[in-house]
C-alpha atoms as a PDB file:
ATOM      1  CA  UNK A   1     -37.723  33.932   3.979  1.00  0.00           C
ATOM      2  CA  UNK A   2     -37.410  37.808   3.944  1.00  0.00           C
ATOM      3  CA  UNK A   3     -38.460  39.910   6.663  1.00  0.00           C
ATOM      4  CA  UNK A   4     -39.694  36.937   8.659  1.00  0.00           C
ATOM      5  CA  UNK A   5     -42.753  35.987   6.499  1.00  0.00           C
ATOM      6  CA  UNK A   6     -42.715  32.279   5.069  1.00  0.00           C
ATOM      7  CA  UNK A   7     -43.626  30.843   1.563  1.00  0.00           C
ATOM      8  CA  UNK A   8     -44.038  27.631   0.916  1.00  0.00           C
ATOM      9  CA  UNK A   9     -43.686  26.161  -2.633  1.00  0.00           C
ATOM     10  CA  UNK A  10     -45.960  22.887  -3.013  1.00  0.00           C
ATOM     11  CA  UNK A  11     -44.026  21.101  -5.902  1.00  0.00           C
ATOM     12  CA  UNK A  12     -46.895  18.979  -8.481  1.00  0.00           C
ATOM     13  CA  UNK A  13     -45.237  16.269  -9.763  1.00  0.00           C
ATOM     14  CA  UNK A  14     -44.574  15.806 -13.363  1.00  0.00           C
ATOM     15  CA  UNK A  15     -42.987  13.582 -15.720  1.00  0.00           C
ATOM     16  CA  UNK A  16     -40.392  15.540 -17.222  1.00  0.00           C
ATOM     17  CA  UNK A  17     -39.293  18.011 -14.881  1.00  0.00           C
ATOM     18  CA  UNK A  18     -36.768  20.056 -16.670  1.00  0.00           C
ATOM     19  CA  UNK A  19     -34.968  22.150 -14.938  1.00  0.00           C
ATOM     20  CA  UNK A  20     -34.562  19.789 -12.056  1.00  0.00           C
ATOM     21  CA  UNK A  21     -31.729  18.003 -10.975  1.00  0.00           C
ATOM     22  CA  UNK A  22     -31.923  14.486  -9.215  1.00  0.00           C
ATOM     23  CA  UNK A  23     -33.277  15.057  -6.379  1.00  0.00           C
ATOM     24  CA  UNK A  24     -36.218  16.325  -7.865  1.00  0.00           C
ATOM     25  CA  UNK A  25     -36.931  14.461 -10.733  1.00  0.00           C
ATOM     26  CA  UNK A  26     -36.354  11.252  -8.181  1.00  0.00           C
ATOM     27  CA  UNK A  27     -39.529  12.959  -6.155  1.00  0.00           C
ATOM     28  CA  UNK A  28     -41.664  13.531  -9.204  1.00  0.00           C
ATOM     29  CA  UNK A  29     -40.938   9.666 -10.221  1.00  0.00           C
ATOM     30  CA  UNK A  30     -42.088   8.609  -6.702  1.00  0.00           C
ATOM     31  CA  UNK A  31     -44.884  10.854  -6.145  1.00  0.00           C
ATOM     32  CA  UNK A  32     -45.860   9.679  -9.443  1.00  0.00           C
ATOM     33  CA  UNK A  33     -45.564   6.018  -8.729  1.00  0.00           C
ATOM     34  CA  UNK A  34     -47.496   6.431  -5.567  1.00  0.00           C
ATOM     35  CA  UNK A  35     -50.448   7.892  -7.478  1.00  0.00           C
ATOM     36  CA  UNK A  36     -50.003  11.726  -6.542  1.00  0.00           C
ATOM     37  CA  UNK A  37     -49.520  13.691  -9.564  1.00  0.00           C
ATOM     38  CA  UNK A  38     -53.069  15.023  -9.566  1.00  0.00           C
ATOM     39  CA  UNK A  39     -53.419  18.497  -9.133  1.00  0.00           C
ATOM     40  CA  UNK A  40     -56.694  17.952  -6.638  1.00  0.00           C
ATOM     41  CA  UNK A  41     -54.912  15.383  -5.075  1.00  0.00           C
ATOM     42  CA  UNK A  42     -52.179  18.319  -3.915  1.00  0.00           C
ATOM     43  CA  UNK A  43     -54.702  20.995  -3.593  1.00  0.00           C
ATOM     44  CA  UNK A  44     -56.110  18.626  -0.913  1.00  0.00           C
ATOM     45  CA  UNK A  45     -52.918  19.001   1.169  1.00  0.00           C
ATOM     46  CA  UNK A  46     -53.248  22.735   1.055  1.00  0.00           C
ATOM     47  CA  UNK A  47     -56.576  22.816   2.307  1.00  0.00           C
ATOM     48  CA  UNK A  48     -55.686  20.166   4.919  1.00  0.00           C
ATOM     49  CA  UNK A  49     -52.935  22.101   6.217  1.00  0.00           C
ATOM     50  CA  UNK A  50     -55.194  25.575   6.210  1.00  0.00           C
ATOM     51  CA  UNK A  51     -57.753  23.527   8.007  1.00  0.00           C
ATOM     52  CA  UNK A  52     -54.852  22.919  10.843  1.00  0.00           C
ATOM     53  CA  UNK A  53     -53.900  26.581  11.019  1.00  0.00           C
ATOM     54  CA  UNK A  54     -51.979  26.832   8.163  1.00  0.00           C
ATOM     55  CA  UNK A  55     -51.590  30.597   7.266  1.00  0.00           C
ATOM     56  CA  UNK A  56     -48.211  31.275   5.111  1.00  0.00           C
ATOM     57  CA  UNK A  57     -49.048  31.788   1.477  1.00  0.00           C
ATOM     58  CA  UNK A  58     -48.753  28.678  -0.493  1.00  0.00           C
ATOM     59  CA  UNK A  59     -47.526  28.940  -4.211  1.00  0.00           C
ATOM     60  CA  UNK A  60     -48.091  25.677  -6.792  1.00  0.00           C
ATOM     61  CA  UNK A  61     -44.731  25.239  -8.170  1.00  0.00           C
ATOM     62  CA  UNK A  62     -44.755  23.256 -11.368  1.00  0.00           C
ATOM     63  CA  UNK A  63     -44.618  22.612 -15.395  1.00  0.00           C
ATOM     64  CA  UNK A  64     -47.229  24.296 -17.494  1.00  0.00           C
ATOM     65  CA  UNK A  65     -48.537  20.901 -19.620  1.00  0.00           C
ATOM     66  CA  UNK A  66     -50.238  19.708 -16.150  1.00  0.00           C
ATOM     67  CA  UNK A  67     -51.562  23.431 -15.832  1.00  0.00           C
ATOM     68  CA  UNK A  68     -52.513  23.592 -19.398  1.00  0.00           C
ATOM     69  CA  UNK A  69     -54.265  20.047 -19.398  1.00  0.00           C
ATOM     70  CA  UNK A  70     -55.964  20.970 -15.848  1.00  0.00           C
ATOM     71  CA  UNK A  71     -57.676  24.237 -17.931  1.00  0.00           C
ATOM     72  CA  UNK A  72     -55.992  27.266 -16.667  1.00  0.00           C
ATOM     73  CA  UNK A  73     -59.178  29.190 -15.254  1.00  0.00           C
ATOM     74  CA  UNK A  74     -60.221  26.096 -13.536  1.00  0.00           C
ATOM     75  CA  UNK A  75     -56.819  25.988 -12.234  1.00  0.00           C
ATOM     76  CA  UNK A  76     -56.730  29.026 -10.862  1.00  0.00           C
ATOM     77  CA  UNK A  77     -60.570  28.666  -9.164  1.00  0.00           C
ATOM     78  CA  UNK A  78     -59.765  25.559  -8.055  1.00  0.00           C
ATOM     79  CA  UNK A  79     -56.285  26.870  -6.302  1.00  0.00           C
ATOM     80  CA  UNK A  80     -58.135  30.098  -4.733  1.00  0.00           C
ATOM     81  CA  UNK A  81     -60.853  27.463  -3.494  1.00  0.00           C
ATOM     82  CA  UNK A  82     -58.762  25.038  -1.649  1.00  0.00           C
ATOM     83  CA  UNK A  83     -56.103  27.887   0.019  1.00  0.00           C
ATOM     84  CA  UNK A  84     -52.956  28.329  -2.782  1.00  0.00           C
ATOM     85  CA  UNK A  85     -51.724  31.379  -2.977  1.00  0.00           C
ATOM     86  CA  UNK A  86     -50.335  31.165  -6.320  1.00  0.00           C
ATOM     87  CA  UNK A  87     -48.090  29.629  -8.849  1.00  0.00           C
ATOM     88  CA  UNK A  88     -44.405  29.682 -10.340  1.00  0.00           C
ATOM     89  CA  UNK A  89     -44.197  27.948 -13.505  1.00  0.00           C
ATOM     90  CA  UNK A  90     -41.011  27.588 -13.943  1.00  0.00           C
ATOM     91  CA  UNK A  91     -40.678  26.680 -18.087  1.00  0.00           C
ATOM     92  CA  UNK A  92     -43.585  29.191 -19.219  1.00  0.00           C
ATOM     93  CA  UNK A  93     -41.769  32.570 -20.421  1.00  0.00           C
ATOM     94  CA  UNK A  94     -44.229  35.362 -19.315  1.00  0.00           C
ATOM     95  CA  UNK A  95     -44.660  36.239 -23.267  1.00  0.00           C
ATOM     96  CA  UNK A  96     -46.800  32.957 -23.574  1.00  0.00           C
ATOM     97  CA  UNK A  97     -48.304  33.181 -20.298  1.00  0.00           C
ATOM     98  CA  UNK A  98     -51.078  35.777 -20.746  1.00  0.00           C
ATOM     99  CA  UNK A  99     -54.014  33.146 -20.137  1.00  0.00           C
ATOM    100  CA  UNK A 100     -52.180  32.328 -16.584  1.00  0.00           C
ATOM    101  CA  UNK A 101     -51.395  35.604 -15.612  1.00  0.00           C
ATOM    102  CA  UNK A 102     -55.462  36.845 -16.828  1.00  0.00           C
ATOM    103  CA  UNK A 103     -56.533  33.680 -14.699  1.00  0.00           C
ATOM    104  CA  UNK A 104     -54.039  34.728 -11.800  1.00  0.00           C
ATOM    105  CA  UNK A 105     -55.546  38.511 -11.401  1.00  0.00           C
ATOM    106  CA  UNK A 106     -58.841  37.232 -11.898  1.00  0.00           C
ATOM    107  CA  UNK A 107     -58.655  34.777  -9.070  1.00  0.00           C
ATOM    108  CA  UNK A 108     -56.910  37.053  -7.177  1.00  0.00           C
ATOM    109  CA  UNK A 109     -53.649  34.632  -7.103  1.00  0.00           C
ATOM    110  CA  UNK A 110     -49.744  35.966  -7.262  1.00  0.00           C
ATOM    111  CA  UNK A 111     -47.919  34.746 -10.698  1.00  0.00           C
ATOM    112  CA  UNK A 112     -44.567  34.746  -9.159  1.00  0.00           C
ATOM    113  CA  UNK A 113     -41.725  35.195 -11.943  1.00  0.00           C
ATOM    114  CA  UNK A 114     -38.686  33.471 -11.952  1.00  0.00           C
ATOM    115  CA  UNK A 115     -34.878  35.726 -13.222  1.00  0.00           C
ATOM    116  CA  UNK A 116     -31.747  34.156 -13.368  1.00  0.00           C
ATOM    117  CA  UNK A 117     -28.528  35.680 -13.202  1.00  0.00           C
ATOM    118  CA  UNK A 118     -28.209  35.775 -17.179  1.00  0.00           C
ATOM    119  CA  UNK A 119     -31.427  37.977 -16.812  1.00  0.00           C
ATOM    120  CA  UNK A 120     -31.348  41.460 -18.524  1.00  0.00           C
ATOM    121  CA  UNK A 121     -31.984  44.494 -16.024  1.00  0.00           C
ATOM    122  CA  UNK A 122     -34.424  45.590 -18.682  1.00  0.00           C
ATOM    123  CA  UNK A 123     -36.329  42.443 -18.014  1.00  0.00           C
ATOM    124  CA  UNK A 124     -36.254  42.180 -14.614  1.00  0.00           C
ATOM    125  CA  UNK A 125     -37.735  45.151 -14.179  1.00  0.00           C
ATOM    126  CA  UNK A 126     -40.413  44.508 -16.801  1.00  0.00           C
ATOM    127  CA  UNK A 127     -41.257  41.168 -14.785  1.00  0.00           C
ATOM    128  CA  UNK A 128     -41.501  42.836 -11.570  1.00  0.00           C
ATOM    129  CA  UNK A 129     -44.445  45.106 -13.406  1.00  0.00           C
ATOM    130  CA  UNK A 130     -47.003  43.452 -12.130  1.00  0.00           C
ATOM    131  CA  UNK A 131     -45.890  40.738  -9.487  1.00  0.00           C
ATOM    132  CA  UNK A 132     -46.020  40.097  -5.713  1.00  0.00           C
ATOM    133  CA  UNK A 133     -42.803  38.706  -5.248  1.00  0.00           C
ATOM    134  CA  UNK A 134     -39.496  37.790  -7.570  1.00  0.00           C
ATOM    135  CA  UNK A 135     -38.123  33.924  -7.939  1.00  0.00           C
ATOM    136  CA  UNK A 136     -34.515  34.838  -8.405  1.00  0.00           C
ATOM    137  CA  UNK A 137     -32.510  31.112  -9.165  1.00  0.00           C
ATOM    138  CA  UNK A 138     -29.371  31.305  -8.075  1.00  0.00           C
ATOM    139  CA  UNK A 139     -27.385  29.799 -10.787  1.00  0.00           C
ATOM    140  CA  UNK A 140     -28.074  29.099 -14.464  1.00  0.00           C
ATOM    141  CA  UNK A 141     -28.792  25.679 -14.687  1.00  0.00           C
ATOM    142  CA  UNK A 142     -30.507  22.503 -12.830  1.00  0.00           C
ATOM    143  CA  UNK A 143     -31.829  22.053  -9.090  1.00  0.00           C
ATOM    144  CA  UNK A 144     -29.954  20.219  -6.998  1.00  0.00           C
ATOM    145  CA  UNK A 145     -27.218  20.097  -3.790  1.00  0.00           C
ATOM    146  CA  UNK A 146     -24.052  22.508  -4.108  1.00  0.00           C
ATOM    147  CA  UNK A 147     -21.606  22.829  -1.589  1.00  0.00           C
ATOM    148  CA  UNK A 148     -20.998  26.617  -1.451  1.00  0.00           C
ATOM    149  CA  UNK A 149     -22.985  29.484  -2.855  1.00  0.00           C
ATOM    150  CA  UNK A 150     -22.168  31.141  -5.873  1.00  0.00           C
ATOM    151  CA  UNK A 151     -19.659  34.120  -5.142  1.00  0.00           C
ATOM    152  CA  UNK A 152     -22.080  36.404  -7.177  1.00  0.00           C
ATOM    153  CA  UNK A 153     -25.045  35.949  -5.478  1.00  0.00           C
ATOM    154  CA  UNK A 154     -24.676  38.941  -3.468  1.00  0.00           C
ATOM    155  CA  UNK A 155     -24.568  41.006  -6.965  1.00  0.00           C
ATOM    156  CA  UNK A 156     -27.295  39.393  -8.629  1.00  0.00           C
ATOM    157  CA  UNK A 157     -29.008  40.144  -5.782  1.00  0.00           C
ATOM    158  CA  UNK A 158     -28.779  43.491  -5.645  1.00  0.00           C
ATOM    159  CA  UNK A 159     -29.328  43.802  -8.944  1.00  0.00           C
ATOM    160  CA  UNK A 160     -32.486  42.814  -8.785  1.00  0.00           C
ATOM    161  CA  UNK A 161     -33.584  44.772  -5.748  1.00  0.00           C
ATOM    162  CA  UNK A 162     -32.353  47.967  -7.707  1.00  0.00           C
ATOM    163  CA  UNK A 163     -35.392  47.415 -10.116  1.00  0.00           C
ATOM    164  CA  UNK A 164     -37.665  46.493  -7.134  1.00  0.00           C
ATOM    165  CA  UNK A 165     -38.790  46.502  -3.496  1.00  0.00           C
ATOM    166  CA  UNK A 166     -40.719  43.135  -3.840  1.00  0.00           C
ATOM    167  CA  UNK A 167     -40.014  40.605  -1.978  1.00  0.00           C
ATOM    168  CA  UNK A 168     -37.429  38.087  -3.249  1.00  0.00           C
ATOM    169  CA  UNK A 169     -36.947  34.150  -2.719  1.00  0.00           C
ATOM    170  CA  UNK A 170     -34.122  32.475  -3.693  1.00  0.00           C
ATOM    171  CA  UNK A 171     -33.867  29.202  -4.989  1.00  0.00           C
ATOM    172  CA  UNK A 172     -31.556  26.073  -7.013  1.00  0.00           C
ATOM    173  CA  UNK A 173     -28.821  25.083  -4.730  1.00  0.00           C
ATOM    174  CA  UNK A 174     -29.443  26.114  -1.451  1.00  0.00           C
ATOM    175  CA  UNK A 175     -29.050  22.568   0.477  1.00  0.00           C
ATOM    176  CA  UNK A 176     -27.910  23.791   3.776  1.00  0.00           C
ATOM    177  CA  UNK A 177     -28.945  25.994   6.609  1.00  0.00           C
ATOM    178  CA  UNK A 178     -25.965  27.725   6.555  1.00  0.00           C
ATOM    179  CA  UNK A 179     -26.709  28.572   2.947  1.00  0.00           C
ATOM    180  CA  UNK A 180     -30.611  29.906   3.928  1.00  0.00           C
ATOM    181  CA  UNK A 181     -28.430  31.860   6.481  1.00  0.00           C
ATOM    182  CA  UNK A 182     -26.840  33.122   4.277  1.00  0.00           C
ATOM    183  CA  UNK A 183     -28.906  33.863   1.979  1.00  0.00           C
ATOM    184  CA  UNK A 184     -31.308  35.677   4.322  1.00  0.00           C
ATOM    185  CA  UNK A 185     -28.673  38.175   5.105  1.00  0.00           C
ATOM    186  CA  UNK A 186     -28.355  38.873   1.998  1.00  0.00           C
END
């Protein structure tokens, strides 16, 4: 949340889910089990919820193979048709995304990149070229509960809102609402 406005990131389940920690990759397995890892299947639930007054922007966060096998510009008309707002992909480096990010404008749909606190300042501002709002992960590593922030944050932060006024989210680790707390002030 920045500025009061709301996203919400509609996770599609997949089988190898890399960069997340247990918690995570224990939802994938039992979305999976259940039968939801389609990507209609979770486009229904946006279009449900915009059909109950839904009205937040809604981004597809997820793996590129389901993407890829889905046929990125069907992905992309089939997302604009049922209400998403976009998509972070979080293991596609924007170098091999050009099909997505064609799709994306196309579509009209945000291509929300992620940077990490490893990320050059010459790259984040290269990434922000272009987008609607900045994924900034918190740490380098896996999803999952931490019990503190990382003392940096602040820093990384601000480094990234020297190279642009987009909006931000922030994301990996944030388990509490003392963290979102603080994380909004920042």
């Amino acid at each position: 949340q920045e500025g009061g406005a709301s996203i919400i990131e509609l996770g599609i389940p997949y089988t190898d889910p890399q960069a997340d920690g247990a918690t995570i990759q224990q939802t994938n397995q039992v979305a999976i089990k259940a039968g939801t890892s389609d990507i209609i299947q979770c486009l229904e639930m946006v279009k449900a919820a915009r059909s109950q007054g839904l009205t937040v922007p809604v981004v597809l966060m997820g793996y590129y193979n389901p993407f890829y096998q889905f046929g990125i510009d069907n992905l992309c008309e089939k997302a604009k048709e049922y209400g998403a707002d976009g998509f972070i992909v979080v293991d596609l480096p924007p170098e091999e995304g050009a099909d997505l990010a064609k799709s994306c404008n196309k579509y009209g749909l945000s291509n929300v990149p992620l940077v990490a606190p490893n990320t050059t300042d010459e790259r984040i501002a290269h990434l922000a070229d272009g987008a609607t709002f900045i994924y900034c992960v918190s740490v380098v590593g896996i999803t999952g509960s931490r019990s503190e922030l990382p003392s940096d944050l602040g820093d990384f932060i601000a480094r990234v809102r020297s190279k642009t006024d987009l909006p931000l989210a922030v994301g990996f680790g944030i388990s509490t609402p003392q963290m979102v707390q603080s994380v909004a002030n920042i």
